[in-house]
Protein backbone atom coordinates (compact mmCIF):
# COMPACT_ATOMS: atom_id res chain seq x y z
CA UNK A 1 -65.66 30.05 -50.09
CA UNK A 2 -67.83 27.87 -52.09
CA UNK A 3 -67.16 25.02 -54.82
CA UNK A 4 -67.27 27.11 -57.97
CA UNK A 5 -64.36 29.43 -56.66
CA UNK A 6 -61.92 27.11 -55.73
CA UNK A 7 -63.05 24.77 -58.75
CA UNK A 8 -62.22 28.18 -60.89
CA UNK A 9 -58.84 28.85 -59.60
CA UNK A 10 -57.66 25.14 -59.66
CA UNK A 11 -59.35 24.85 -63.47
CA UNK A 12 -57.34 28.36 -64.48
CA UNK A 13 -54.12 27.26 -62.22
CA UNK A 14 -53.40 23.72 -63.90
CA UNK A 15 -54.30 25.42 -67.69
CA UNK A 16 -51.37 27.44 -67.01
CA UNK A 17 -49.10 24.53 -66.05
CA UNK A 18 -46.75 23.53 -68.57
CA UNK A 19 -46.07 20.04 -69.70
CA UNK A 20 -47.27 16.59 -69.11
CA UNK A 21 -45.98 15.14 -66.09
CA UNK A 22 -47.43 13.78 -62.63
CA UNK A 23 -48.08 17.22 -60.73
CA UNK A 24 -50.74 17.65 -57.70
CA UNK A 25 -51.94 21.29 -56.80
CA UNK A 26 -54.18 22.92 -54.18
CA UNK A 27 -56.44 25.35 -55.15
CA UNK A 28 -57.65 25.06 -51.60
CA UNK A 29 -54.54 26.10 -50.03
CA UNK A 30 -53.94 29.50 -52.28
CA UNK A 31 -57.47 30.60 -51.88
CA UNK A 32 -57.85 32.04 -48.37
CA UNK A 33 -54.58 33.91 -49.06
CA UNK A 34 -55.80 35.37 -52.35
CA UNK A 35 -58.91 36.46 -50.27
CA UNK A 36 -57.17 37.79 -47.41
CA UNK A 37 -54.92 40.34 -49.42
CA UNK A 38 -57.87 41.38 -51.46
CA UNK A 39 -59.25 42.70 -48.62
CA UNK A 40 -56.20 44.15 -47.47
CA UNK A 41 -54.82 45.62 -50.93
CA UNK A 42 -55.67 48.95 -52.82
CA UNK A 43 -56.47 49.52 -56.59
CA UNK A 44 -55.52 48.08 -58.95
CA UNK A 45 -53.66 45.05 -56.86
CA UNK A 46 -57.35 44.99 -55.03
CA UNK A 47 -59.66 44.37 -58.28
CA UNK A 48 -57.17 41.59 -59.34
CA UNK A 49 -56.95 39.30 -56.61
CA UNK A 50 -60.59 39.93 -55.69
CA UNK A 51 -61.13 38.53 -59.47
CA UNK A 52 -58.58 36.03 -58.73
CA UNK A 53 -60.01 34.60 -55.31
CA UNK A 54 -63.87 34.79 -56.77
CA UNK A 55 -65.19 35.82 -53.72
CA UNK A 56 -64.59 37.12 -50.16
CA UNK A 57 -62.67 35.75 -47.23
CA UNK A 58 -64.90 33.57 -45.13
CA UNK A 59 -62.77 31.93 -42.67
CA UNK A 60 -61.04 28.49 -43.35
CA UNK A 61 -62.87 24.93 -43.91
CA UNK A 62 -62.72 22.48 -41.41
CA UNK A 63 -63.48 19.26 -40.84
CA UNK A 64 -62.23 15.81 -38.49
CA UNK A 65 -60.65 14.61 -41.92
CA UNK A 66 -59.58 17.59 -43.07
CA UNK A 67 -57.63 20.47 -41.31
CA UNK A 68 -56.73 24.08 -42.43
CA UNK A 69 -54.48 26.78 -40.63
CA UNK A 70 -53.51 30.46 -41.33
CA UNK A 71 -50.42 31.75 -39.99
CA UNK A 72 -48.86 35.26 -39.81
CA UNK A 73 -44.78 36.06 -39.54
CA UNK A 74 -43.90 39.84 -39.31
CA UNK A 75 -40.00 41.44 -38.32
CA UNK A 76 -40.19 42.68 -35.17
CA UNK A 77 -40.89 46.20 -34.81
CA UNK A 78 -43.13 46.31 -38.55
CA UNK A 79 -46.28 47.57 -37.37
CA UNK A 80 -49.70 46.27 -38.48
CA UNK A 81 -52.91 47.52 -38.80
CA UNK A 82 -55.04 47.17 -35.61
CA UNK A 83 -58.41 45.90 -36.96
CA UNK A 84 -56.86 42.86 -38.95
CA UNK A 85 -58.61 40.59 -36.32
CA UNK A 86 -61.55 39.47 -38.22
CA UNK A 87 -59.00 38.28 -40.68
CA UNK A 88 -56.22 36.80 -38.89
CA UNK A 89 -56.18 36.50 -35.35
CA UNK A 90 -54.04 37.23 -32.91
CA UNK A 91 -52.84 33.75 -32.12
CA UNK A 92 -52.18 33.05 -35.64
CA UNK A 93 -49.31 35.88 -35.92
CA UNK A 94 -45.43 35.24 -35.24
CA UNK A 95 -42.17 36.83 -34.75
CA UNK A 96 -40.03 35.56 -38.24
CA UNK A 97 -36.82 34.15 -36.19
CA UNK A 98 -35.19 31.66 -38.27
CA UNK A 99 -36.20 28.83 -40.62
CA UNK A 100 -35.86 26.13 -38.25
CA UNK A 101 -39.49 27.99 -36.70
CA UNK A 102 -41.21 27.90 -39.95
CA UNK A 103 -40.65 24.61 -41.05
CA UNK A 104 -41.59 23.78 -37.57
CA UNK A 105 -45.17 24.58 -38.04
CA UNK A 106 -45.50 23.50 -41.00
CA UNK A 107 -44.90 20.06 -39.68
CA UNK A 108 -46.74 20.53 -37.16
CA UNK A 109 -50.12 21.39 -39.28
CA UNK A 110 -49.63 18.81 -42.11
CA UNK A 111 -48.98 16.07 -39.32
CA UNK A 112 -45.36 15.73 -40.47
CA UNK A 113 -46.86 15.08 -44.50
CA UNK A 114 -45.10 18.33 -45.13
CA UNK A 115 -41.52 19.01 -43.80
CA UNK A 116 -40.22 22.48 -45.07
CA UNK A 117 -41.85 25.90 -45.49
CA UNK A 118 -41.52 26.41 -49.00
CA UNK A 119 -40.33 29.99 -48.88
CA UNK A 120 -36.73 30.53 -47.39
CA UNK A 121 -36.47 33.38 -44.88
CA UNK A 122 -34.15 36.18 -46.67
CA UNK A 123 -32.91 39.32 -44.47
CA UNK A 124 -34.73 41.58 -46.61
CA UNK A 125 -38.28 38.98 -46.31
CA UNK A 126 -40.58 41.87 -43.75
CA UNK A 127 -44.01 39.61 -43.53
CA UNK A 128 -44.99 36.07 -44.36
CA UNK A 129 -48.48 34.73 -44.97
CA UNK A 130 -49.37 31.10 -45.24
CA UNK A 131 -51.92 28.69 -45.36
CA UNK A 132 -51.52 24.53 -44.67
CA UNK A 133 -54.08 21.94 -45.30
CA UNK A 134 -54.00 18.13 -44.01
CA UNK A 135 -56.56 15.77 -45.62
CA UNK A 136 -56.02 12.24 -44.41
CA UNK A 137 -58.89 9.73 -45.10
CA UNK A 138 -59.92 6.22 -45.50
CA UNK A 139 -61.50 4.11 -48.36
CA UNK A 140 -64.91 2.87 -47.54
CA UNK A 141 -63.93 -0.59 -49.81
CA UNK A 142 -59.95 -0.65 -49.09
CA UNK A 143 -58.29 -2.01 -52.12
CA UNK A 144 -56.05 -5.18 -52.62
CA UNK A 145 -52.48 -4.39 -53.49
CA UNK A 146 -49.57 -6.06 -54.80
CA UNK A 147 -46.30 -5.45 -57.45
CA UNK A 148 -46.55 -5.04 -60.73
CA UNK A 149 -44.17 -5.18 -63.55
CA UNK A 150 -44.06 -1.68 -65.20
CA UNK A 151 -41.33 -0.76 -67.55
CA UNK A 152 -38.86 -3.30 -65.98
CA UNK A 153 -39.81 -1.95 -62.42
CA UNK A 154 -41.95 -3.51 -60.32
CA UNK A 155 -45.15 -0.97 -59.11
CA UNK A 156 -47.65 -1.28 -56.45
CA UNK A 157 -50.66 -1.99 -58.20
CA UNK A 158 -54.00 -1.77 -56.52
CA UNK A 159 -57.82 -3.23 -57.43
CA UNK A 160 -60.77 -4.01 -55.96
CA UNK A 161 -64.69 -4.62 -57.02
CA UNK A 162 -67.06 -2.36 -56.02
CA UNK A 163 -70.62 -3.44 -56.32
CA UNK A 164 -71.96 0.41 -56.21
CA UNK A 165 -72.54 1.17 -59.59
CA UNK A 166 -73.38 4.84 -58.89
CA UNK A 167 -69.63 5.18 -58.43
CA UNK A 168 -69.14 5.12 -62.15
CA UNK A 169 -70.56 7.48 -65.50
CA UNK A 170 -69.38 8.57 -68.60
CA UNK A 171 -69.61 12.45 -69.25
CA UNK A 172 -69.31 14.39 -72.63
CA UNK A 173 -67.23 17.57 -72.07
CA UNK A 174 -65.06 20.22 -73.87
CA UNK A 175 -62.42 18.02 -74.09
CA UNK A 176 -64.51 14.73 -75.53
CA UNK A 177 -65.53 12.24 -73.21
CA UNK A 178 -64.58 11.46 -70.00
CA UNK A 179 -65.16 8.46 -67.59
CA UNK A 180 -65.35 9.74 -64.02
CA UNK A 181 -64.81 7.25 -60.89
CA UNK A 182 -66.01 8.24 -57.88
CA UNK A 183 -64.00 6.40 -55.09
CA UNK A 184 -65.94 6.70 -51.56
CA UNK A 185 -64.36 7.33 -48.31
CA UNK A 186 -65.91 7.14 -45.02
CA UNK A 187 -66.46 10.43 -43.87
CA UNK A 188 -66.90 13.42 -45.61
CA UNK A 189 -64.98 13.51 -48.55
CA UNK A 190 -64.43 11.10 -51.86
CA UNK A 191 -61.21 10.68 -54.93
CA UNK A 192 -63.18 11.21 -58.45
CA UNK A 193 -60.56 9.70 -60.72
CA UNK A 194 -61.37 10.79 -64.67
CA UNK A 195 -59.54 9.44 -67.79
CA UNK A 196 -60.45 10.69 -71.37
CA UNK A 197 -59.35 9.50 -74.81
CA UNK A 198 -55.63 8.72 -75.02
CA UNK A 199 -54.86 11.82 -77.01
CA UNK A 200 -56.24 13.91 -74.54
CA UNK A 201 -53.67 16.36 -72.72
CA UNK A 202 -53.60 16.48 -68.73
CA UNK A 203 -55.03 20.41 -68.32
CA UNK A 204 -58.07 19.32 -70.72
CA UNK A 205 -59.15 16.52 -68.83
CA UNK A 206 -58.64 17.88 -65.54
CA UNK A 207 -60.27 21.53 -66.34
CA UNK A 208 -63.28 19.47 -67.67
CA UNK A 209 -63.60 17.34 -64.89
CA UNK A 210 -63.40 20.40 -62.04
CA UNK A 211 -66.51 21.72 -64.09
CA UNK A 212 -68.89 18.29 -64.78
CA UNK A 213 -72.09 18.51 -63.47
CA UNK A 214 -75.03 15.93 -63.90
CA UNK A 215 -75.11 12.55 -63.76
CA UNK A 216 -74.00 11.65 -67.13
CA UNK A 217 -74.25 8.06 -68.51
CA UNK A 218 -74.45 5.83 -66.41
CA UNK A 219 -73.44 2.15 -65.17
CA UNK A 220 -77.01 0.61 -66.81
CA UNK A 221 -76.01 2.12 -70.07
CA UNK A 222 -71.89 0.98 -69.63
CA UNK A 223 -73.29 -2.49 -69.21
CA UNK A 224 -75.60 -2.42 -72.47
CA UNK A 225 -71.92 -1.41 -74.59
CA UNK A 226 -72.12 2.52 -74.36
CA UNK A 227 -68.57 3.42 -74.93
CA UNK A 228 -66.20 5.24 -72.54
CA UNK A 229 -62.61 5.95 -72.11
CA UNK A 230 -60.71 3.32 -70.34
CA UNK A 231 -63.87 1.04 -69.56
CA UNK A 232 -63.91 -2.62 -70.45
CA UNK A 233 -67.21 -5.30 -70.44
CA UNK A 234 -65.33 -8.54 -68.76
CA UNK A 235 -67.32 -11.62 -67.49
CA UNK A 236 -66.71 -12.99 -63.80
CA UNK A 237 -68.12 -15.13 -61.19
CA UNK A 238 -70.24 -12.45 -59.53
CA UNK A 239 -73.50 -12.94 -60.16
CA UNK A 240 -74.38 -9.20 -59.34
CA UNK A 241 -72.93 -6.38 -61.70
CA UNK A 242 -69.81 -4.53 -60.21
CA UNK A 243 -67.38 -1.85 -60.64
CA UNK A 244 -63.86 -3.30 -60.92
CA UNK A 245 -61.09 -0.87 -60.59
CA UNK A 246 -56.96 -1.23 -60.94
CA UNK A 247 -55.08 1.45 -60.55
CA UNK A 248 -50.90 2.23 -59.39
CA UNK A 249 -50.35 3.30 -55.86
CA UNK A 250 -49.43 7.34 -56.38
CA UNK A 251 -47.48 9.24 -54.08
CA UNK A 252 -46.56 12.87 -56.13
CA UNK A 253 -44.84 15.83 -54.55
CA UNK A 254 -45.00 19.24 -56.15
CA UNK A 255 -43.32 22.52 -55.49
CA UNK A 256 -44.36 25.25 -57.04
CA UNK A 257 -43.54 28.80 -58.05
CA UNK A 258 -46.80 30.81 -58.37
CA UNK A 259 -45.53 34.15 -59.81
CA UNK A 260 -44.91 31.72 -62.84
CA UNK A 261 -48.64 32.59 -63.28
CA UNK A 262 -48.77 35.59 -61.46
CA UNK A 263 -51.39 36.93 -63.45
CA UNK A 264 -53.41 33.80 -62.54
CA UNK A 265 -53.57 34.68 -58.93
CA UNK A 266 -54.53 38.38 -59.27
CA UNK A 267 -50.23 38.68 -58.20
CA UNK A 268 -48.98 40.92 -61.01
CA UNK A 269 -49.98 44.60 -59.73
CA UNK A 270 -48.73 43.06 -56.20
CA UNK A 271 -45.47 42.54 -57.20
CA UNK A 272 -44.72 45.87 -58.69
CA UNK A 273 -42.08 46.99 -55.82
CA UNK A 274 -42.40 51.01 -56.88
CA UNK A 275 -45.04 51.54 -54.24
CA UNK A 276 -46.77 49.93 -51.50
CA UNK A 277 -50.09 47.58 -51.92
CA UNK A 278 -51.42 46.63 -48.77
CA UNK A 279 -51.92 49.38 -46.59
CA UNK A 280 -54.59 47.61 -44.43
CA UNK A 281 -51.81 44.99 -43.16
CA UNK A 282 -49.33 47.21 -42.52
CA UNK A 283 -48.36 51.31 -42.40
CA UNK A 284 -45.25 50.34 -44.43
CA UNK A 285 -45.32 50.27 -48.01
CA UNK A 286 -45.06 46.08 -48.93
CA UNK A 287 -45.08 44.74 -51.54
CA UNK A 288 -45.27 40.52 -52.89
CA UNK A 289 -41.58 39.28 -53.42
CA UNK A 290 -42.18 35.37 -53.51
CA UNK A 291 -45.28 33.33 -53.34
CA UNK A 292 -44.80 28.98 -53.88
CA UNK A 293 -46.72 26.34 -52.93
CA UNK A 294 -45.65 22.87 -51.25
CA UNK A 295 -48.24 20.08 -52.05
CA UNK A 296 -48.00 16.25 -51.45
CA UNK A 297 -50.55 13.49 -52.43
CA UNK A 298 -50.98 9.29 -51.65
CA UNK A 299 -53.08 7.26 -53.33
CA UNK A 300 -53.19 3.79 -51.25
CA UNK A 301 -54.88 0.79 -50.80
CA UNK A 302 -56.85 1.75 -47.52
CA UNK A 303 -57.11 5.82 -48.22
CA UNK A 304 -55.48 8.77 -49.44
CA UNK A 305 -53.84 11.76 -47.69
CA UNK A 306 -52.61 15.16 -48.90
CA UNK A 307 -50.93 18.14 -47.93
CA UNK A 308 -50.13 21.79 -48.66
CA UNK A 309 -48.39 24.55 -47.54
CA UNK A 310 -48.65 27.71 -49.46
CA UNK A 311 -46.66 31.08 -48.55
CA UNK A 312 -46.59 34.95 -49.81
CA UNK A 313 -43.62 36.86 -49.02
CA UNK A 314 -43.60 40.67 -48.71
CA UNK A 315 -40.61 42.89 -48.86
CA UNK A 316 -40.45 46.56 -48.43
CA UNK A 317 -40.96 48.23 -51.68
CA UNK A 318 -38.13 50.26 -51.72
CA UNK A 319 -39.08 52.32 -54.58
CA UNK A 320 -41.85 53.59 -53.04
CA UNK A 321 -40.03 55.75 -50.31
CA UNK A 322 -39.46 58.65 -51.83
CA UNK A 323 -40.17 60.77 -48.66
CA UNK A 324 -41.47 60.81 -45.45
CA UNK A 325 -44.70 60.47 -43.54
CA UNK A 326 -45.76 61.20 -39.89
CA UNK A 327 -48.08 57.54 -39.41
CA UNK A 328 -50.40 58.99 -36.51
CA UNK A 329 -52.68 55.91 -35.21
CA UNK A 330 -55.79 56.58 -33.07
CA UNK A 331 -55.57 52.47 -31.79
CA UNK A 332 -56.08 54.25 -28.43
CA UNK A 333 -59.20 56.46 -26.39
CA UNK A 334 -59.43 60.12 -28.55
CA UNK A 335 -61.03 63.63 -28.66
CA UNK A 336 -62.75 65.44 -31.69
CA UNK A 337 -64.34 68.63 -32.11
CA UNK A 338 -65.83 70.13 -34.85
CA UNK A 339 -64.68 73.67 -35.64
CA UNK A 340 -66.07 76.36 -38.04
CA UNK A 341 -62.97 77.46 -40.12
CA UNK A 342 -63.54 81.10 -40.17
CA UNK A 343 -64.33 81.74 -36.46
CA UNK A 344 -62.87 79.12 -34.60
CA UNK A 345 -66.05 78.16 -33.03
CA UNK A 346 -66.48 74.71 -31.75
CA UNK A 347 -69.94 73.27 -33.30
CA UNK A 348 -69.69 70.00 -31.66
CA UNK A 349 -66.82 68.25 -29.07
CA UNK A 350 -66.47 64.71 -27.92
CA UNK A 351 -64.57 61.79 -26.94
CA UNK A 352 -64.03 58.48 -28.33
CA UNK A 353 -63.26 56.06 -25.43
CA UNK A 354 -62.08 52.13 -25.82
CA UNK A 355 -65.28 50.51 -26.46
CA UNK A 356 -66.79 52.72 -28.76
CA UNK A 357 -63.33 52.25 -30.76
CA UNK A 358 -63.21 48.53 -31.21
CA UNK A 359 -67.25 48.80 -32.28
CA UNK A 360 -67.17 51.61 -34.72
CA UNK A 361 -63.95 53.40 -35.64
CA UNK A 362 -61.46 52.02 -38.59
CA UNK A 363 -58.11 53.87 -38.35
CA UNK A 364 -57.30 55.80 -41.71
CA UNK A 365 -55.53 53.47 -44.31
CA UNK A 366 -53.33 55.39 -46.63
CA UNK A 367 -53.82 54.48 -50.68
């Protein structure tokens, strides 16, 4: 997982989202999932979330501020594949029970930001797959807060002056310019805030700002009268240049449906329920019948936290069982021998114990 994938599936995700309104998304929290049944799927549901995703499954980032889990829920009795290990572990895979249980960890990894499993558990539901994230950090300059008049409401409204002028720049993009404020927190991660011109709709400013690179014009040049959205010249009692920033307190919530943009997520073949597409999870033929994302963020005046939980739900696709199959699966110590067709005569014979299993021997998936 690097910056340009995620960056590319959040850019492509929030083109596709209709209207204007406050929304939040993770790209972050889709991702490993994407990744996962890529690696897991055959053609063509393979080549499109491999396309989707950008780039293999390397294991989940971590971090003190921010955390990540996978988790696995399977009916009892649906077999999986035995060398799914590498991809999700043991102790990340469930029994589904009830409801109550999923919600239940999904409290439990957003540190209670995040209350509900947005997928409900259906009797016909065979396998879940989620991700959560948690990002919970603090402001290296807190800000000052109080309320603010706002429509004939009164909003939290917070500022604050920031003497590091690197914080600030003005960059020309695809969708004009945009000013970009880079709000610091104390470990590992900052909030870039970006504004353009007042005509400018919420996907183009956000899809331009995932992709800025370079420094861009800078505070020197801002102070000399170089124009750029939303920024002011105002005189105060500092002697020493600043950044002064006011901005609402934000707390959004989002729920969202991501076969609304199936093809967005590599999700369209997947859902096609007339045959199965992920024989390396599981012997039975699955295939996506729900896939939403739960995301929460807070902007306040000493840091910001976010959350998301983001499911896939497979069902059996029924379609696909037009006969039968005998599922033989060598997950145990076996024998070959090599025989010559015509005679009969054993060219080579041999035995395939435990260790020599795990190391080198893949069972056979079927297509």
């Amino acid at each position: 997982m690097d910056a340009h994938q995620v960056g590319r599936l959040t850019a492509r995700w929030i083109e596709k989202l209709p209207g204007e309104d406050s929304t939040v998304v993770s790209g972050l929290g889709v991702w490993p999932l994407l990744a996962i049944l890529a690696e897991v799927a055959n053609e063509p549901a393979r080549t499109e979330l491999a396309e989707a995703a950008g780039g293999p499954y390397d294991g989940l980032l971590q971090t003190p501020e921010l955390r990540m889990a996978l988790g696995l829920w399977t009916r009892a009795g649906l077999p999986l594949q035995p060398d799914l290990d590498h991809l999700i572990p043991p102790e990340v895979r469930r029994t589904l029970t009830d409801q109550a249980a999923l919600d239940d960890w999904v409290a439990e990894q957003t540190g209670g930001l995040l209350q509900r499993m947005p997928i409900e558990l259906t009797s016909d539901l065979l396998l879940l797959l989620a991700s959560a994230l948690a990002l919970e950090m603090a402001w290296v300059r807190p800000f000052l807060g109080r309320s603010h008049p706002v429509g004939g409401t009164q909003r939290r409204w917070l500022s604050r002056s920031d003497p590091d002028l690197d914080t600030i720049g003005r960059f020309d993009t695809a969708a004009g310019p945009l000013t970009i404020v880079t709000v610091r927190g104390t470990g590992e991660f900052d909030v870039r805030l970006s504004v353009g011109q007042p005509d400018r709709p919420r996907a183009a400013v956000l899809t331009a700002a995932l992709q800025v690179t370079g420094e861009g014009v800078g505070a020197a040049e801002l102070l000399r009268g170089a124009e750029s959205p939303a920024v002011q010249i105002i005189e105060t009692t500092t002697p020493e240049p600043t950044v002064q920033l006011s901005l609402p307190y934000f707390e959004i919530t989002a729920t969202h449906n991501l076969l609304e943009q199936a093809e967005t997520f590599g999700l369209a073949t997947a859902t096609d329920g007339r045959r199965g597409h992920f024989p390396g999870l599981s012997p039975v033929p699955l295939s996506v019948s729900d896939a939403k994302q739960a995301v929460m963020a807070e902007f306040s005046a000493r840091g910001f936290k976010a959350a998301a939980v983001t499911a896939v739900a497979m069902a059996l696709s029924r379609k696909a069982l037009v006969g039968r199959a005998l599922f033989v699966q060598l997950d145990r110590p076996f024998g070959f021998i090599a025989v010559h067709r015509p005679t009969g005569i054993p060219v080579v014979a041999g035995w395939v114990a435990a260790d020599a299993y795990r190391e080198a021997v893949r069972p056979t998936r079927r297509g």
